[in-house]
PDB file of N, CA and C in Angstrom:
ATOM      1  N   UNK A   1      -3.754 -29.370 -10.630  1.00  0.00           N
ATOM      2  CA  UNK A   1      -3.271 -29.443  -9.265  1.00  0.00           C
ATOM      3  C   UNK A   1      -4.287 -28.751  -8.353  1.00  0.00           C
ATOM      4  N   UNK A   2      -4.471 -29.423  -7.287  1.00  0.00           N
ATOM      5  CA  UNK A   2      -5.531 -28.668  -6.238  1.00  0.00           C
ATOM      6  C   UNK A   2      -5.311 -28.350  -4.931  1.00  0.00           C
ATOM      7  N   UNK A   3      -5.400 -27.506  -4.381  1.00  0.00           N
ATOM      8  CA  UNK A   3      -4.984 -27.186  -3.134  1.00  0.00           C
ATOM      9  C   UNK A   3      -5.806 -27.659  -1.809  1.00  0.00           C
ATOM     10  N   UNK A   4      -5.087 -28.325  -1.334  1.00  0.00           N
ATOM     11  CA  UNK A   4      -5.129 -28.965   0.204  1.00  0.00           C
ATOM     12  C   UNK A   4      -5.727 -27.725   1.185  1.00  0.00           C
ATOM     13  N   UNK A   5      -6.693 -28.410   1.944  1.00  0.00           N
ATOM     14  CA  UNK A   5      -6.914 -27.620   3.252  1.00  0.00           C
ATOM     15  C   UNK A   5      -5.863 -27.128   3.499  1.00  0.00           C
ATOM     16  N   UNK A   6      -5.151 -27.714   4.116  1.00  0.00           N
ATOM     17  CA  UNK A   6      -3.623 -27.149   4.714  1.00  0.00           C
ATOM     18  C   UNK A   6      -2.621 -26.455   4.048  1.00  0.00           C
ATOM     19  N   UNK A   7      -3.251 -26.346   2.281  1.00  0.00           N
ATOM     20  CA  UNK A   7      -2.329 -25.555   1.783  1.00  0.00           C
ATOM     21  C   UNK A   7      -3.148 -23.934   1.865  1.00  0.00           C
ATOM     22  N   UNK A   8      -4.317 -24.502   1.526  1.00  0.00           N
ATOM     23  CA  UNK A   8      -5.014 -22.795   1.530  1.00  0.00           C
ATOM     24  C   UNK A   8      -4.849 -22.002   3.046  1.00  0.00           C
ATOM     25  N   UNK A   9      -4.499 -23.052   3.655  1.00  0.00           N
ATOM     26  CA  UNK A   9      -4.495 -22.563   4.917  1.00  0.00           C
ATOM     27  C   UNK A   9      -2.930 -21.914   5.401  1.00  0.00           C
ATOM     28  N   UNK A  10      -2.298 -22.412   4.738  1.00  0.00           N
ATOM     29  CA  UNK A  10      -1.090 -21.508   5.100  1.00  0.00           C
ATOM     30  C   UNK A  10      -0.606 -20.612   3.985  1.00  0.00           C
ATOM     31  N   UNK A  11      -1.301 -20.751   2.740  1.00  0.00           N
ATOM     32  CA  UNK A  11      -1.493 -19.522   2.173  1.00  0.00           C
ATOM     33  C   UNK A  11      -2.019 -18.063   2.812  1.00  0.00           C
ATOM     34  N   UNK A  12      -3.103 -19.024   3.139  1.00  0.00           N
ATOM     35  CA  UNK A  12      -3.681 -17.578   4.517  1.00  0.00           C
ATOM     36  C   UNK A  12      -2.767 -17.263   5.099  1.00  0.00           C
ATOM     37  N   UNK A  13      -2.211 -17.684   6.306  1.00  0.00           N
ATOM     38  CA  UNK A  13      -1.564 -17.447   7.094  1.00  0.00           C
ATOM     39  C   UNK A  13      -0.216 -16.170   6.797  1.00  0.00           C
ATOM     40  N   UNK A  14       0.447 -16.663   5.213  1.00  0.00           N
ATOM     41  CA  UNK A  14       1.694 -16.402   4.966  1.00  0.00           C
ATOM     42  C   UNK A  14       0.501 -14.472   4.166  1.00  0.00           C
ATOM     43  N   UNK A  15      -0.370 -14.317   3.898  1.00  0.00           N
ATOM     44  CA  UNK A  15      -1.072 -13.263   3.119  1.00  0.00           C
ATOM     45  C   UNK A  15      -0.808 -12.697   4.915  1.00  0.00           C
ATOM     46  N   UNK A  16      -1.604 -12.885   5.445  1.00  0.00           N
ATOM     47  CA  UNK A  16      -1.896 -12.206   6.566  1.00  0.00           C
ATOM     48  C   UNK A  16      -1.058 -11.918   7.430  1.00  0.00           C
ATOM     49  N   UNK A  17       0.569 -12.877   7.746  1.00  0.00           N
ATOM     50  CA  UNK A  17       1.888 -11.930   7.889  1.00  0.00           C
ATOM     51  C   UNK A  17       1.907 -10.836   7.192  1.00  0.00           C
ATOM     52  N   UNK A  18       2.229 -10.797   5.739  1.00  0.00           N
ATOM     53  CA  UNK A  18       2.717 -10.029   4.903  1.00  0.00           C
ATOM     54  C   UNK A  18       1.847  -8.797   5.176  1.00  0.00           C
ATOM     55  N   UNK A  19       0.379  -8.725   5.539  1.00  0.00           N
ATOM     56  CA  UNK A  19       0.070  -7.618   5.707  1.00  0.00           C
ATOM     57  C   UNK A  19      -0.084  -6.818   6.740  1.00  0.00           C
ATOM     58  N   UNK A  20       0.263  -7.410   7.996  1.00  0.00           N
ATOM     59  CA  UNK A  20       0.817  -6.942   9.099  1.00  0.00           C
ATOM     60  C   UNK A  20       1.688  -6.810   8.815  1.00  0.00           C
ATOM     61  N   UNK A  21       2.586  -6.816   8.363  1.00  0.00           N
ATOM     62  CA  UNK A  21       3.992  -6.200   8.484  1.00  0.00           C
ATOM     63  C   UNK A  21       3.745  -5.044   7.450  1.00  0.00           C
ATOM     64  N   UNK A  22       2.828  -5.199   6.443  1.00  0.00           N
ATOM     65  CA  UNK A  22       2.859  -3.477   5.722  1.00  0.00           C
ATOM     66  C   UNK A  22       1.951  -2.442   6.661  1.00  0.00           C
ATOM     67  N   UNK A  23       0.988  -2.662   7.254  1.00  0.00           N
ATOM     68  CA  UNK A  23       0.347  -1.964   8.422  1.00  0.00           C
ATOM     69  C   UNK A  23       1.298  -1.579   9.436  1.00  0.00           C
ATOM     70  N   UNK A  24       2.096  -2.218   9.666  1.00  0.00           N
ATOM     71  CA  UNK A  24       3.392  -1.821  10.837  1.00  0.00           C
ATOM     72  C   UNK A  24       4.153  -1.075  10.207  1.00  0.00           C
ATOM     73  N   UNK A  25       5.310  -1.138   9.150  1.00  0.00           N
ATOM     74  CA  UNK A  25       5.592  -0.267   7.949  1.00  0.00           C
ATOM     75  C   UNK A  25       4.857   0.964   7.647  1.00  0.00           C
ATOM     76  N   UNK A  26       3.445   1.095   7.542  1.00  0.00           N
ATOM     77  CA  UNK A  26       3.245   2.120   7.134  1.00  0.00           C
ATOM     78  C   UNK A  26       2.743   3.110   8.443  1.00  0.00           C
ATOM     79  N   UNK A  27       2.295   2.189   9.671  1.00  0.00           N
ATOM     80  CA  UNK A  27       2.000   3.302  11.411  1.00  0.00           C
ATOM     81  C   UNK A  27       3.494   4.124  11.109  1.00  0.00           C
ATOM     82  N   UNK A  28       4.396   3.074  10.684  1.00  0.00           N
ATOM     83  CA  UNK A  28       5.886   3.781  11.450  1.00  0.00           C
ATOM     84  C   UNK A  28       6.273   4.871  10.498  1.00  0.00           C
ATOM     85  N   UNK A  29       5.622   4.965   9.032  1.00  0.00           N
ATOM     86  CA  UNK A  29       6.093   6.010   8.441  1.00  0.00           C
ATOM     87  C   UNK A  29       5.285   6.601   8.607  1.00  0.00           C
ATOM     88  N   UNK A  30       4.230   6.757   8.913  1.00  0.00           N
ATOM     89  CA  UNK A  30       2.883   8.288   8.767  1.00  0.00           C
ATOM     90  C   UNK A  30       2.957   8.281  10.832  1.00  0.00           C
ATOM     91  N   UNK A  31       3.654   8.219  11.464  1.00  0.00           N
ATOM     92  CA  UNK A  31       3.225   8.540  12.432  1.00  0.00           C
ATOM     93  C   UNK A  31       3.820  10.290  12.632  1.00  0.00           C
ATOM     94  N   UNK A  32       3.389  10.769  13.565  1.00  0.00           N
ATOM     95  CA  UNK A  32       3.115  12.474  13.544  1.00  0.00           C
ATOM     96  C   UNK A  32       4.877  12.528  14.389  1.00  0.00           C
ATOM     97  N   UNK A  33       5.157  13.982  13.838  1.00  0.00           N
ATOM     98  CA  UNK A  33       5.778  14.047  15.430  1.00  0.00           C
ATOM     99  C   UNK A  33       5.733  15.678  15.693  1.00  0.00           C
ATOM    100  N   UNK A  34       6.699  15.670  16.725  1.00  0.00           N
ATOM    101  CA  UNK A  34       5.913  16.640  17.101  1.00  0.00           C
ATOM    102  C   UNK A  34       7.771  17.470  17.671  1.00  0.00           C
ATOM    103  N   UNK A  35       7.369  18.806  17.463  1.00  0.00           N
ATOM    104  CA  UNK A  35       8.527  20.032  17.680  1.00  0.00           C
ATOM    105  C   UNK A  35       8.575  20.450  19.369  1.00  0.00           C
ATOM    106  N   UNK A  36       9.941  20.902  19.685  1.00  0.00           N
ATOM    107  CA  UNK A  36       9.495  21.744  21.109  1.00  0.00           C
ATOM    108  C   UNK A  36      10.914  22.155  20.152  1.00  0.00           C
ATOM    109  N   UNK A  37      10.692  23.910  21.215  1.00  0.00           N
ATOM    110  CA  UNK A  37      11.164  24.926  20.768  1.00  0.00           C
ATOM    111  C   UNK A  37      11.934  25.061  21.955  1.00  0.00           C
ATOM    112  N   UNK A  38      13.077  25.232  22.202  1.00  0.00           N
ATOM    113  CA  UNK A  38      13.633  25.462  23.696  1.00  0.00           C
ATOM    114  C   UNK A  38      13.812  27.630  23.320  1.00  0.00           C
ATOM    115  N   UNK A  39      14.146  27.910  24.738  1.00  0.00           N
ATOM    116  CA  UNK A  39      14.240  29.632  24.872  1.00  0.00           C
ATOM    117  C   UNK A  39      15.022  30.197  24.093  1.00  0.00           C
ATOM    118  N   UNK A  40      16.000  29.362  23.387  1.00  0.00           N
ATOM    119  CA  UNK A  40      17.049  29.715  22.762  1.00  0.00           C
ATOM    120  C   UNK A  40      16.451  29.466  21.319  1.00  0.00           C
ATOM    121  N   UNK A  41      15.905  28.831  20.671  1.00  0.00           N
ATOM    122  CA  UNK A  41      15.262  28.269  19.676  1.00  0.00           C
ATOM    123  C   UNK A  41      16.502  27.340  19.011  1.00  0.00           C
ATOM    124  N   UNK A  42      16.500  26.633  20.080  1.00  0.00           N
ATOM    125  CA  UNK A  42      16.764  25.269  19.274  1.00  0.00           C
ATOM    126  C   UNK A  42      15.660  24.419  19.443  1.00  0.00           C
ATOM    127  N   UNK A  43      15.503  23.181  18.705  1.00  0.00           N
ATOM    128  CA  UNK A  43      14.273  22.283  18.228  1.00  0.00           C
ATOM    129  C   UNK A  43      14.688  21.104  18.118  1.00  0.00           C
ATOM    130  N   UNK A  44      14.094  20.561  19.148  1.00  0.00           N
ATOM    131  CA  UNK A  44      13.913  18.733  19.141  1.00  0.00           C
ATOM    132  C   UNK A  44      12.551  17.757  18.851  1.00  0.00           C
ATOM    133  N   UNK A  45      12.894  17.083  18.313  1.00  0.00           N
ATOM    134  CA  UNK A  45      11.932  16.335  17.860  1.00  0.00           C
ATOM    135  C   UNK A  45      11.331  15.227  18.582  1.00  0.00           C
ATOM    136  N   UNK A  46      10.237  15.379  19.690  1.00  0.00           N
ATOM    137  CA  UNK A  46       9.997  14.362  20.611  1.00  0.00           C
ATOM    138  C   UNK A  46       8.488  13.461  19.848  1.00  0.00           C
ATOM    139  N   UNK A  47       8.241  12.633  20.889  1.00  0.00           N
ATOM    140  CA  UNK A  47       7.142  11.962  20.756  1.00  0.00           C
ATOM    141  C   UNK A  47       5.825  12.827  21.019  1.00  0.00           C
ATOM    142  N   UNK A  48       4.482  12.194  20.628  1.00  0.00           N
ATOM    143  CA  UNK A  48       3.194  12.880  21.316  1.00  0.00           C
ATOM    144  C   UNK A  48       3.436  12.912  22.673  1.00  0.00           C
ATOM    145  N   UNK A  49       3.522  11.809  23.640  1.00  0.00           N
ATOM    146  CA  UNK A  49       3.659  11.459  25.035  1.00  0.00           C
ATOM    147  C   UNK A  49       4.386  13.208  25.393  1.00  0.00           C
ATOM    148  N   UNK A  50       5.475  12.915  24.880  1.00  0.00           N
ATOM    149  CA  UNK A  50       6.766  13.530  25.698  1.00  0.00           C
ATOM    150  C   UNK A  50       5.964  15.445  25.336  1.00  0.00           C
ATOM    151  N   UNK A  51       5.673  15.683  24.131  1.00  0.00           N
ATOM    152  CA  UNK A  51       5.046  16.829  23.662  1.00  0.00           C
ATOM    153  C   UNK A  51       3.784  17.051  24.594  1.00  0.00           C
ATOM    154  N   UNK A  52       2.702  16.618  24.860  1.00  0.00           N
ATOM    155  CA  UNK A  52       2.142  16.299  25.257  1.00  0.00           C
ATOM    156  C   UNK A  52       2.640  17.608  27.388  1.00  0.00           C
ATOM    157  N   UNK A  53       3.221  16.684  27.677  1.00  0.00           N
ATOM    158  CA  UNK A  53       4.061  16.555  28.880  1.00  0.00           C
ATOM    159  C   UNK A  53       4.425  17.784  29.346  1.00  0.00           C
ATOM    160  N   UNK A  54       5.121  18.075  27.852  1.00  0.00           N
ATOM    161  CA  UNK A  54       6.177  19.620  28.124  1.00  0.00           C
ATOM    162  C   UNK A  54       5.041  20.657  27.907  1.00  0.00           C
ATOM    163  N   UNK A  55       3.964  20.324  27.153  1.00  0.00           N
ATOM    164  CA  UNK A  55       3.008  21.327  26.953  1.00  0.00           C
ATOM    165  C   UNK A  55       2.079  21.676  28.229  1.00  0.00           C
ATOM    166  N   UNK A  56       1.753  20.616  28.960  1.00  0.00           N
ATOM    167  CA  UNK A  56       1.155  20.761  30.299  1.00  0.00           C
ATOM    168  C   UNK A  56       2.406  21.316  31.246  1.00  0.00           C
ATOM    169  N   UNK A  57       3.669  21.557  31.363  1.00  0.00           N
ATOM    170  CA  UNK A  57       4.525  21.682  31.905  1.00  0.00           C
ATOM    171  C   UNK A  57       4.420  23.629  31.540  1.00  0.00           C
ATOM    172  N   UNK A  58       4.451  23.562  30.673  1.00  0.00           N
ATOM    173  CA  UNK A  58       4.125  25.597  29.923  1.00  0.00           C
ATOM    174  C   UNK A  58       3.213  25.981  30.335  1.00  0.00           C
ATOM    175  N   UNK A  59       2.177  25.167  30.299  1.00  0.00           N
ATOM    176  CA  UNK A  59       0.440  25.739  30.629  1.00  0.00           C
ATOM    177  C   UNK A  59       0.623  25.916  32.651  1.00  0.00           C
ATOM    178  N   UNK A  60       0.988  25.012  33.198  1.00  0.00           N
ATOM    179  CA  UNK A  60       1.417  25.198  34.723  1.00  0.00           C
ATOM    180  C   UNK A  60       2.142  26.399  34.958  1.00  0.00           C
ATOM    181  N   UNK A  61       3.130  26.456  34.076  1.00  0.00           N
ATOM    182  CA  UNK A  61       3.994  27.879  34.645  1.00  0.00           C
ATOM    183  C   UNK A  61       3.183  29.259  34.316  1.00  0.00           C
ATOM    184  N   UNK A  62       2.790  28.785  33.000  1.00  0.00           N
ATOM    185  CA  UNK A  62       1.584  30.272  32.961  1.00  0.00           C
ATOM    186  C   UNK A  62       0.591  30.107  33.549  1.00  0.00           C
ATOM    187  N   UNK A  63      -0.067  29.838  34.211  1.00  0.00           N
ATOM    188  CA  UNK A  63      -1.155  29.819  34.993  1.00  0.00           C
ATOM    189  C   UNK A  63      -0.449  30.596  36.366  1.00  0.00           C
ATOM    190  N   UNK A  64       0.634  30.197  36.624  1.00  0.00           N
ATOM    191  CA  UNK A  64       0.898  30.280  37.846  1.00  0.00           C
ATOM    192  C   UNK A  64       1.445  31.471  37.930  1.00  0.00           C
ATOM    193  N   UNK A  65       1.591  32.057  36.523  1.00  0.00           N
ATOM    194  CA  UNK A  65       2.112  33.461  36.257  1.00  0.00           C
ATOM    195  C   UNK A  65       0.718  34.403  36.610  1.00  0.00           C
ATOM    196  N   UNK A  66       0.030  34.249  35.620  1.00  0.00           N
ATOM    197  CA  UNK A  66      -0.968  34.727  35.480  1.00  0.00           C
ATOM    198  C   UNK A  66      -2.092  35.029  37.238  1.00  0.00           C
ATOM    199  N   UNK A  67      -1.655  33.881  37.725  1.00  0.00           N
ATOM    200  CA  UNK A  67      -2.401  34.111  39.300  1.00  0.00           C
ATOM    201  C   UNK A  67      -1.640  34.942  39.858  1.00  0.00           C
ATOM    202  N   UNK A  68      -0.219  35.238  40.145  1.00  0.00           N
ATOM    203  CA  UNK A  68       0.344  36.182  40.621  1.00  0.00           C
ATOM    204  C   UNK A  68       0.155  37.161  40.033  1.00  0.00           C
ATOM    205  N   UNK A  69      -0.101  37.338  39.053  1.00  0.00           N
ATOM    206  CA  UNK A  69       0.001  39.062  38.356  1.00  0.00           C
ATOM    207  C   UNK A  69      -1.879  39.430  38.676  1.00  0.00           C
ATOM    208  N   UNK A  70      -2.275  38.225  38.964  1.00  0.00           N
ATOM    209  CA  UNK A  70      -3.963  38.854  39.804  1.00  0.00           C
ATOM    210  C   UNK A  70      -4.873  39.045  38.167  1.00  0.00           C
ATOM    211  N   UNK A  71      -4.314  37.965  37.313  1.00  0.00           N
ATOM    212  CA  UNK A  71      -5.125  38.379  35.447  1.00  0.00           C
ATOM    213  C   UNK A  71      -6.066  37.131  35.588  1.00  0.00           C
ATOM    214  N   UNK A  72      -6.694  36.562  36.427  1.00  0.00           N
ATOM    215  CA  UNK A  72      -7.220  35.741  36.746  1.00  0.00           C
ATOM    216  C   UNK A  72      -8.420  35.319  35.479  1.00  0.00           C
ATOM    217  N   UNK A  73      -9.124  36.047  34.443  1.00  0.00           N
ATOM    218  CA  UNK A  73      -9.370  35.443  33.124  1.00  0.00           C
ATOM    219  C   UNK A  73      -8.774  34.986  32.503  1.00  0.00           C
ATOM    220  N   UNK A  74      -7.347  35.503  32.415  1.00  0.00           N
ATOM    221  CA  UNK A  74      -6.223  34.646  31.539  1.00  0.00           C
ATOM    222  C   UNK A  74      -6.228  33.385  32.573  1.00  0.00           C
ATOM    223  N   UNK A  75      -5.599  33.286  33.725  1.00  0.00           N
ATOM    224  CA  UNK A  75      -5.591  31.974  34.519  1.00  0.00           C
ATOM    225  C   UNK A  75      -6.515  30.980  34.243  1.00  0.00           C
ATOM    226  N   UNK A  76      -7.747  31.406  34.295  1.00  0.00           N
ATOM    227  CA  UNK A  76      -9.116  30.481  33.657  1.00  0.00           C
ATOM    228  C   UNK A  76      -9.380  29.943  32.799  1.00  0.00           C
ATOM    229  N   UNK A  77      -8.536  30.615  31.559  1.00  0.00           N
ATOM    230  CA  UNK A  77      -8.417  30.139  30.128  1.00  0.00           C
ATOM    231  C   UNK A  77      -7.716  28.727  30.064  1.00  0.00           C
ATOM    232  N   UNK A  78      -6.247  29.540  30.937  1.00  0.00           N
ATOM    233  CA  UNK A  78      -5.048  28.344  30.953  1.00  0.00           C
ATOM    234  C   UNK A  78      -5.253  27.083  31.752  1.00  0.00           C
ATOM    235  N   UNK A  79      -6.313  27.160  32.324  1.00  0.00           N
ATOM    236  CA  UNK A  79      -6.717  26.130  33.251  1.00  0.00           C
ATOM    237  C   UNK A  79      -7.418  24.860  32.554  1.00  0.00           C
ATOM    238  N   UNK A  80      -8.021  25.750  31.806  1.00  0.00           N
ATOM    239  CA  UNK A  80      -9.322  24.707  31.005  1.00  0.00           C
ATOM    240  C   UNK A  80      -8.282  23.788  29.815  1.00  0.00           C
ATOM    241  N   UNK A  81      -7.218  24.702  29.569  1.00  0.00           N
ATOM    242  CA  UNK A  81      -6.398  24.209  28.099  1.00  0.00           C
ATOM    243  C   UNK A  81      -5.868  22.915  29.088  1.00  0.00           C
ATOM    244  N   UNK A  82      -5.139  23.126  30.405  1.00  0.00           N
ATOM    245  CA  UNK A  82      -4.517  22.343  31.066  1.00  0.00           C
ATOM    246  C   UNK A  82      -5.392  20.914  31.304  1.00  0.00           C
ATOM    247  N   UNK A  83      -6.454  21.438  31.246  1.00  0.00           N
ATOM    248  CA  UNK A  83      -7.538  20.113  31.916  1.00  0.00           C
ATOM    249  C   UNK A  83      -7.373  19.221  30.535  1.00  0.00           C
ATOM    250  N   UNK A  84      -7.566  19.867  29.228  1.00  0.00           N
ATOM    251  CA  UNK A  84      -8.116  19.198  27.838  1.00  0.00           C
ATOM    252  C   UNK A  84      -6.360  18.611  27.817  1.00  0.00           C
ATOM    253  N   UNK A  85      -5.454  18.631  28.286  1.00  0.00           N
ATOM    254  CA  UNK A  85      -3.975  18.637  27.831  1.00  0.00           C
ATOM    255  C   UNK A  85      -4.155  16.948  29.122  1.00  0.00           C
ATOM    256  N   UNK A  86      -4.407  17.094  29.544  1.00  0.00           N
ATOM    257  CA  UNK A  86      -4.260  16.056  30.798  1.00  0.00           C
ATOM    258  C   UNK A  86      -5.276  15.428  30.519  1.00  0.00           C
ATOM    259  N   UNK A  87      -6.271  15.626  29.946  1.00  0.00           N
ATOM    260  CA  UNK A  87      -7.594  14.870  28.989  1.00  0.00           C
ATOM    261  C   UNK A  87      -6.540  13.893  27.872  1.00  0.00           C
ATOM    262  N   UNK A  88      -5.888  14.638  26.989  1.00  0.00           N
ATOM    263  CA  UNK A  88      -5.053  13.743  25.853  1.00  0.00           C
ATOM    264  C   UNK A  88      -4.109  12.830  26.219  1.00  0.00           C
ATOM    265  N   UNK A  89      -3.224  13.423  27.476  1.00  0.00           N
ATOM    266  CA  UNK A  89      -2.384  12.304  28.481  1.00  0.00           C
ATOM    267  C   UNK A  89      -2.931  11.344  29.011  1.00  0.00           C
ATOM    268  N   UNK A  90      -4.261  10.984  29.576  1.00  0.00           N
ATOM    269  CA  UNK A  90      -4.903  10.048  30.474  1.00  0.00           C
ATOM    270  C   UNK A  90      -5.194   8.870  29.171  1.00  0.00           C
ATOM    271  N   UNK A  91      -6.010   9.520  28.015  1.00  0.00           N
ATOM    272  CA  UNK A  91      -6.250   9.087  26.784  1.00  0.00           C
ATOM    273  C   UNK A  91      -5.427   8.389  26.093  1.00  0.00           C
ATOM    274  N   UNK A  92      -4.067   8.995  25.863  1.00  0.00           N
ATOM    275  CA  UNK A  92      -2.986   8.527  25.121  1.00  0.00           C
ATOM    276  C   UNK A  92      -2.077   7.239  26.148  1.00  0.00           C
ATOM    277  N   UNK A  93      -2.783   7.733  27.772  1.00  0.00           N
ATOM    278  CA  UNK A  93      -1.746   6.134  28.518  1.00  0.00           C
ATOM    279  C   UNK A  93      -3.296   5.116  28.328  1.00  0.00           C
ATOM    280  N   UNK A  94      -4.278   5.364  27.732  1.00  0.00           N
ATOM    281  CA  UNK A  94      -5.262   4.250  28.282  1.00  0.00           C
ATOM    282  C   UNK A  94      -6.425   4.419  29.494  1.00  0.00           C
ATOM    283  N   UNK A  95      -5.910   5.479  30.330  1.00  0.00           N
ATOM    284  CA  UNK A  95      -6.454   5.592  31.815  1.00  0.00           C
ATOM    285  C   UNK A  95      -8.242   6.009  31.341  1.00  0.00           C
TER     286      UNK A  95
END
């Protein structure tokens, strides 16, 4: 028995579903995630995006701490982390 153009060809086709769908299967099990700690220490489990977000959201309030208390090396530090944090956000939408 010999196989037809059109059979090797949707042999292909039906291989190359099957392995997109294990590449999709396996993004969705190895993908990362990521912790936030609320004041109380309870812990939710968000996305990079959303982690991401809340972490530039911490780095703003300390900075803004840090300029009032006049520790302005610490401010400088937190500034640069803020820039590389909004570096991974621009990155992670595409921009």
């Amino acid at each position: 028995m010999t196989l037809t153009d059109g059979d090797i060809e949707r042999i292909a086709q039906l291989i190359f579903e099957k392995l997109l769908e294990k590449q999709k299967s396996f993004e969705e099990e190895t993908e990362q995630t990521y912790h936030i700690y609320d004041e109380l220490g309870k812990v939710e489990i968000v996305s990079e995006q959303e982690f991401y977000e809340y972490e530039l959201d911490r780095l703003i309030d300390l900075e803004r701490k840090y300029v009032e208390d006049e520790e302005f090396e610490k401010a400088n530090i937190i500034k640069n982390k803020i820039r590389k944090v909004k570096l991974k956000i621009k990155k992670q939408n595409g921009i």
